[in-house]
C-alpha atoms as a PDB file:
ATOM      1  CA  UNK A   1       0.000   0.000   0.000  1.00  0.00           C
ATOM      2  CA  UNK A   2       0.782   3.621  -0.696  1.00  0.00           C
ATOM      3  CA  UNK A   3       1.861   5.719   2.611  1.00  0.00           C
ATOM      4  CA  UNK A   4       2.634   8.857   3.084  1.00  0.00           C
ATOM      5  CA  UNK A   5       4.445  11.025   5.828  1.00  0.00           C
ATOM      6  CA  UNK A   6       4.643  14.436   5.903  1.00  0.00           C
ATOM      7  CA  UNK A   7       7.406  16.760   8.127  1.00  0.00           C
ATOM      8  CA  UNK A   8       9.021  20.125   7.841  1.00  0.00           C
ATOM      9  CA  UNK A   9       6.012  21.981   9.710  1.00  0.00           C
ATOM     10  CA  UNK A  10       6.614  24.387  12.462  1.00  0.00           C
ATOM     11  CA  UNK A  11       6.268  27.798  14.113  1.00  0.00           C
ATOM     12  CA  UNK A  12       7.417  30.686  12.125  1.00  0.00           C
ATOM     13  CA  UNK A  13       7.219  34.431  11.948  1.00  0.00           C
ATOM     14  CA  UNK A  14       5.727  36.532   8.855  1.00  0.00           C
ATOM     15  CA  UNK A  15       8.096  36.298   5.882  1.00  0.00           C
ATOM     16  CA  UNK A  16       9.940  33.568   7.298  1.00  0.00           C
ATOM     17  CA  UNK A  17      10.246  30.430   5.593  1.00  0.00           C
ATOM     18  CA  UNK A  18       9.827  26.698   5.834  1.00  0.00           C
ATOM     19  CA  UNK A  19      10.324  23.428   4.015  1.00  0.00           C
ATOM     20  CA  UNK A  20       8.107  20.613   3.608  1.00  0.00           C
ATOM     21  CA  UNK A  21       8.646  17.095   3.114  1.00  0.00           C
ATOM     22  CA  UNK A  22       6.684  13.960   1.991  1.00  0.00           C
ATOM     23  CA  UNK A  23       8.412  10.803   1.703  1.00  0.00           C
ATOM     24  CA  UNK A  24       6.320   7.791  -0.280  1.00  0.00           C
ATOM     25  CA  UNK A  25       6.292   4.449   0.571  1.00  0.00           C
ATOM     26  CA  UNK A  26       6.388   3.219  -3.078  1.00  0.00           C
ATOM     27  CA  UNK A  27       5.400   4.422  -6.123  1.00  0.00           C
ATOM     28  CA  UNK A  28       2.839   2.712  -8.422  1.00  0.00           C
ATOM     29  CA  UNK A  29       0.971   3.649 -11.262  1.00  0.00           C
ATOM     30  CA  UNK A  30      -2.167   5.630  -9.987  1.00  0.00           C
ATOM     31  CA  UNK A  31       0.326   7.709  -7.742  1.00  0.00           C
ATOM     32  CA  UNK A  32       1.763   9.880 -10.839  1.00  0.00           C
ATOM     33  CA  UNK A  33       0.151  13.085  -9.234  1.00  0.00           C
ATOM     34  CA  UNK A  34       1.190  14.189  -5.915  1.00  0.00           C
ATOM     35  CA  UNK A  35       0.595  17.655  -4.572  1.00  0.00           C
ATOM     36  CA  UNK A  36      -0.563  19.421  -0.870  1.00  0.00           C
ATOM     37  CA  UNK A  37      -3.491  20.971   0.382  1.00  0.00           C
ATOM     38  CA  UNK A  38      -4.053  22.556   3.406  1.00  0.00           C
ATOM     39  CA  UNK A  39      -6.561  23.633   5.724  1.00  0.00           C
ATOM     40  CA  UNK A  40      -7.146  25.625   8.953  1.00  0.00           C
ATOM     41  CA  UNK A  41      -9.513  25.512  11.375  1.00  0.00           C
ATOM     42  CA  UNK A  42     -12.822  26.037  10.781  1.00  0.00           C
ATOM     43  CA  UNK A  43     -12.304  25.260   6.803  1.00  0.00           C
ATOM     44  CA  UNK A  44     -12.568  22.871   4.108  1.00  0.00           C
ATOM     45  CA  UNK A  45      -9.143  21.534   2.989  1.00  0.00           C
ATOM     46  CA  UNK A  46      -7.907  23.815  -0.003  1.00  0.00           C
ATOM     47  CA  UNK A  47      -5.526  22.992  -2.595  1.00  0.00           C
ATOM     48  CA  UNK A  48      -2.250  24.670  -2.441  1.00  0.00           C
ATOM     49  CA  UNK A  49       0.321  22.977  -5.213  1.00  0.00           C
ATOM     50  CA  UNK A  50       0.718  19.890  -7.439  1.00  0.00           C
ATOM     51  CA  UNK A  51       2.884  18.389  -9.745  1.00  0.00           C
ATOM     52  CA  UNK A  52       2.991  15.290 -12.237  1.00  0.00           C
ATOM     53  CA  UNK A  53       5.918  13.131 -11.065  1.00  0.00           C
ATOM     54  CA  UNK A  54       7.197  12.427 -14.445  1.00  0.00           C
ATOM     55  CA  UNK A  55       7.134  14.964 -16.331  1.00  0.00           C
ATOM     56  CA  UNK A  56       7.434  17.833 -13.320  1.00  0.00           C
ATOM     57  CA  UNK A  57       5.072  19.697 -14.589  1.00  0.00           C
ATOM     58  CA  UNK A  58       3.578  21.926 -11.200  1.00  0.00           C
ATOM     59  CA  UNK A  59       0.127  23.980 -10.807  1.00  0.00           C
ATOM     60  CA  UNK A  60      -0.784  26.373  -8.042  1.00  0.00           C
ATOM     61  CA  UNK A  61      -2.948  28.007  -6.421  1.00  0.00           C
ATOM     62  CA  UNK A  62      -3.454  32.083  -6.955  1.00  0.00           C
ATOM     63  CA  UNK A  63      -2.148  32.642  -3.461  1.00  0.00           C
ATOM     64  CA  UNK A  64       0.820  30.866  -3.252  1.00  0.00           C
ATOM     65  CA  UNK A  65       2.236  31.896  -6.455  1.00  0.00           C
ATOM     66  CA  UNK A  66       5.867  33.714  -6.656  1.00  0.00           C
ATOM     67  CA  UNK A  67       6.192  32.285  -2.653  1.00  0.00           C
ATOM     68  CA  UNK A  68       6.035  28.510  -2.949  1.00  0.00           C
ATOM     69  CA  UNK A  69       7.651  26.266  -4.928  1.00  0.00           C
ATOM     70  CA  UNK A  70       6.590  22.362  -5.428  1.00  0.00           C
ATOM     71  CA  UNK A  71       9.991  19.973  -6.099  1.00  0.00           C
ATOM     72  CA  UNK A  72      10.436  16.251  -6.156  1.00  0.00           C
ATOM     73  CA  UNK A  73      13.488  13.967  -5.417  1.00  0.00           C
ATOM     74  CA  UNK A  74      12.655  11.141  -7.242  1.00  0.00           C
ATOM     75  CA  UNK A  75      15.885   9.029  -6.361  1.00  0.00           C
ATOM     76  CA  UNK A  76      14.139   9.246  -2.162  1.00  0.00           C
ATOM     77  CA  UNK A  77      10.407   9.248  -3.615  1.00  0.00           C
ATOM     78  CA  UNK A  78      10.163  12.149  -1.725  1.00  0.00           C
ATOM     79  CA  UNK A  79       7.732  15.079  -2.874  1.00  0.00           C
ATOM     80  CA  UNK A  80       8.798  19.043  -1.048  1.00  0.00           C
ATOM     81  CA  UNK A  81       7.028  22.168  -0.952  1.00  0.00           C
ATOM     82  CA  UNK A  82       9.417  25.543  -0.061  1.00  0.00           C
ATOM     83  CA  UNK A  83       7.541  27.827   1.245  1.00  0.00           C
ATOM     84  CA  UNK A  84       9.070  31.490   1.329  1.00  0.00           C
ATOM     85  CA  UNK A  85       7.275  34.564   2.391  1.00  0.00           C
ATOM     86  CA  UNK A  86       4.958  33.032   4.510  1.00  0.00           C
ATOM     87  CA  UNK A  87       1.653  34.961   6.116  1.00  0.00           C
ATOM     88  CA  UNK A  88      -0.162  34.372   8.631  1.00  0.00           C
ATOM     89  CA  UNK A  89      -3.341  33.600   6.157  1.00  0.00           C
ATOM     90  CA  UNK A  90      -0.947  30.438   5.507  1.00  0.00           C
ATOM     91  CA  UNK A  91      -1.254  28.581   8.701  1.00  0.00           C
ATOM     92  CA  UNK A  92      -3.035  25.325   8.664  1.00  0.00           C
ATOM     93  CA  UNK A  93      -2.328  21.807   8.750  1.00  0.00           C
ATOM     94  CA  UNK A  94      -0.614  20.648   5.197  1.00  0.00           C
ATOM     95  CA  UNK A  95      -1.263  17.392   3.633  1.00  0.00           C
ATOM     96  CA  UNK A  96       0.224  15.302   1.083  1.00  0.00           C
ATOM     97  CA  UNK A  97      -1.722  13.616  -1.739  1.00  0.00           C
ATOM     98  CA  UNK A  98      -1.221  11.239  -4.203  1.00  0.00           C
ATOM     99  CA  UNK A  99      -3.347  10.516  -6.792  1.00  0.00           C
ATOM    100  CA  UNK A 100      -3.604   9.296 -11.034  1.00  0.00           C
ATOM    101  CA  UNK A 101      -4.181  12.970 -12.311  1.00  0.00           C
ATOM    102  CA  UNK A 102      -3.502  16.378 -11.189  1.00  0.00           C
ATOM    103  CA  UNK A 103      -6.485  18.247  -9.866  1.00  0.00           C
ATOM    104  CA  UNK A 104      -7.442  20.943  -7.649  1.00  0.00           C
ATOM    105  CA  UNK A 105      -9.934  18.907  -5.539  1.00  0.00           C
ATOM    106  CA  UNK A 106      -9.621  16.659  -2.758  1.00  0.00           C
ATOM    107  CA  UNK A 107     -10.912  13.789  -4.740  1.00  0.00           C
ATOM    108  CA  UNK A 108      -8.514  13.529  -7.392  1.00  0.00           C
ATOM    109  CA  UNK A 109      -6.359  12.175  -4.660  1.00  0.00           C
ATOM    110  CA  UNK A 110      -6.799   8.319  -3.896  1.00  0.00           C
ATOM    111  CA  UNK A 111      -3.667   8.685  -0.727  1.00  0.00           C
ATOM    112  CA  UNK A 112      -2.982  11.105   2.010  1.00  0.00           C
ATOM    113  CA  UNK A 113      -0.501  11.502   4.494  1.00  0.00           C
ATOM    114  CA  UNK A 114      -1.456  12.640   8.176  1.00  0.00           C
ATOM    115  CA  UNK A 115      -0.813  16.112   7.777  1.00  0.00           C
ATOM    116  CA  UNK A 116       2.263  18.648   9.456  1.00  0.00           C
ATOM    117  CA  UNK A 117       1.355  21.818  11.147  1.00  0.00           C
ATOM    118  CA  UNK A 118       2.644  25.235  10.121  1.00  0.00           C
ATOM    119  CA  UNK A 119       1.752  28.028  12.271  1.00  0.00           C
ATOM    120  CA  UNK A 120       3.074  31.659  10.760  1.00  0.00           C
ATOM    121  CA  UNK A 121       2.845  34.330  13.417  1.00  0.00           C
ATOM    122  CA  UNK A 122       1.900  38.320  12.485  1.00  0.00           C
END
C-alpha cells in the first residue's frame, strides 16, 4: 500500500520560511500526481500545489504563487514544498496527496498523508 508522511512543519514568523517534506512508501501507477493541500480551522481543505511526477510539470494556487515552490526527489520518492514569504493567512495543517491525475480537488487524490502543522505568526 501507498503511505505517506509528511514533516518540515513548524512555528514561524511573517516572511519567514519553511520546508516541507513527503516521503512515499512506493510508487505505483495511480500515484503519478502528488501535490498538498491545506486547511485551517474552521475550513474545508484547499488545494495549495501539485505536480505530475514524471514529467514535473507543477500547478498552483493564486495565493501561493511567486512564494512557494513544489519539487520532487525522485531518487528518495520524496515530494517538497518551499515555502518562502509566509503569512499568517498560511497557517493550517498541510497534507500530502497522491493521486492518477492532477487536480485541484480533494478527490482527485486516492492517498494522504497525516498532515504537518505550520503556524506563521503576524
Amino acid at each position: 500500500q501507498v503511505q505517506l508522511v509528511e514533516s518540515g512543519g513548524g512555528l514561524v514568523q511573517a516572511g519567514g520560511s519553511l520546508r516541507l517534506s513527503c516521503a512515499g512508501s512506493t510508487r505505483t501507477f495511480d500515484t503519478n500526481a502528488m501535490g498538498w493541500f491545506r486547511q485551517a480551522p474552521g475550513k474545508e481543505r484547499d488545494f495549495v500545489a501539485a505536480m505530475t511526477w514524471t514529467s514535473g510539470t507543477a500547478r498552483y494556487t493564486e495565493s501561493v504563487k511567486g512564494r512557494f515552490t513544489i519539487s520532487r526527489d525522485a531518487a528518495k520518492n520524496t515530494l517538497y514544498l518551499q515555502m518562502n514569504s509566509l503569512k499568517p493567512e498560511d497557517t493550517a495543517i498541510y497534507f500530502c496527496a497522491a493521486g492518477r491525475r492532477v487536480g485541484v480537488t480533494t478527490d482527485f487524490y486516492d492517498y494522504w498523508g497525516q498532515g504537518t502543522q505550520v503556524t506563521v505568526s503576524s
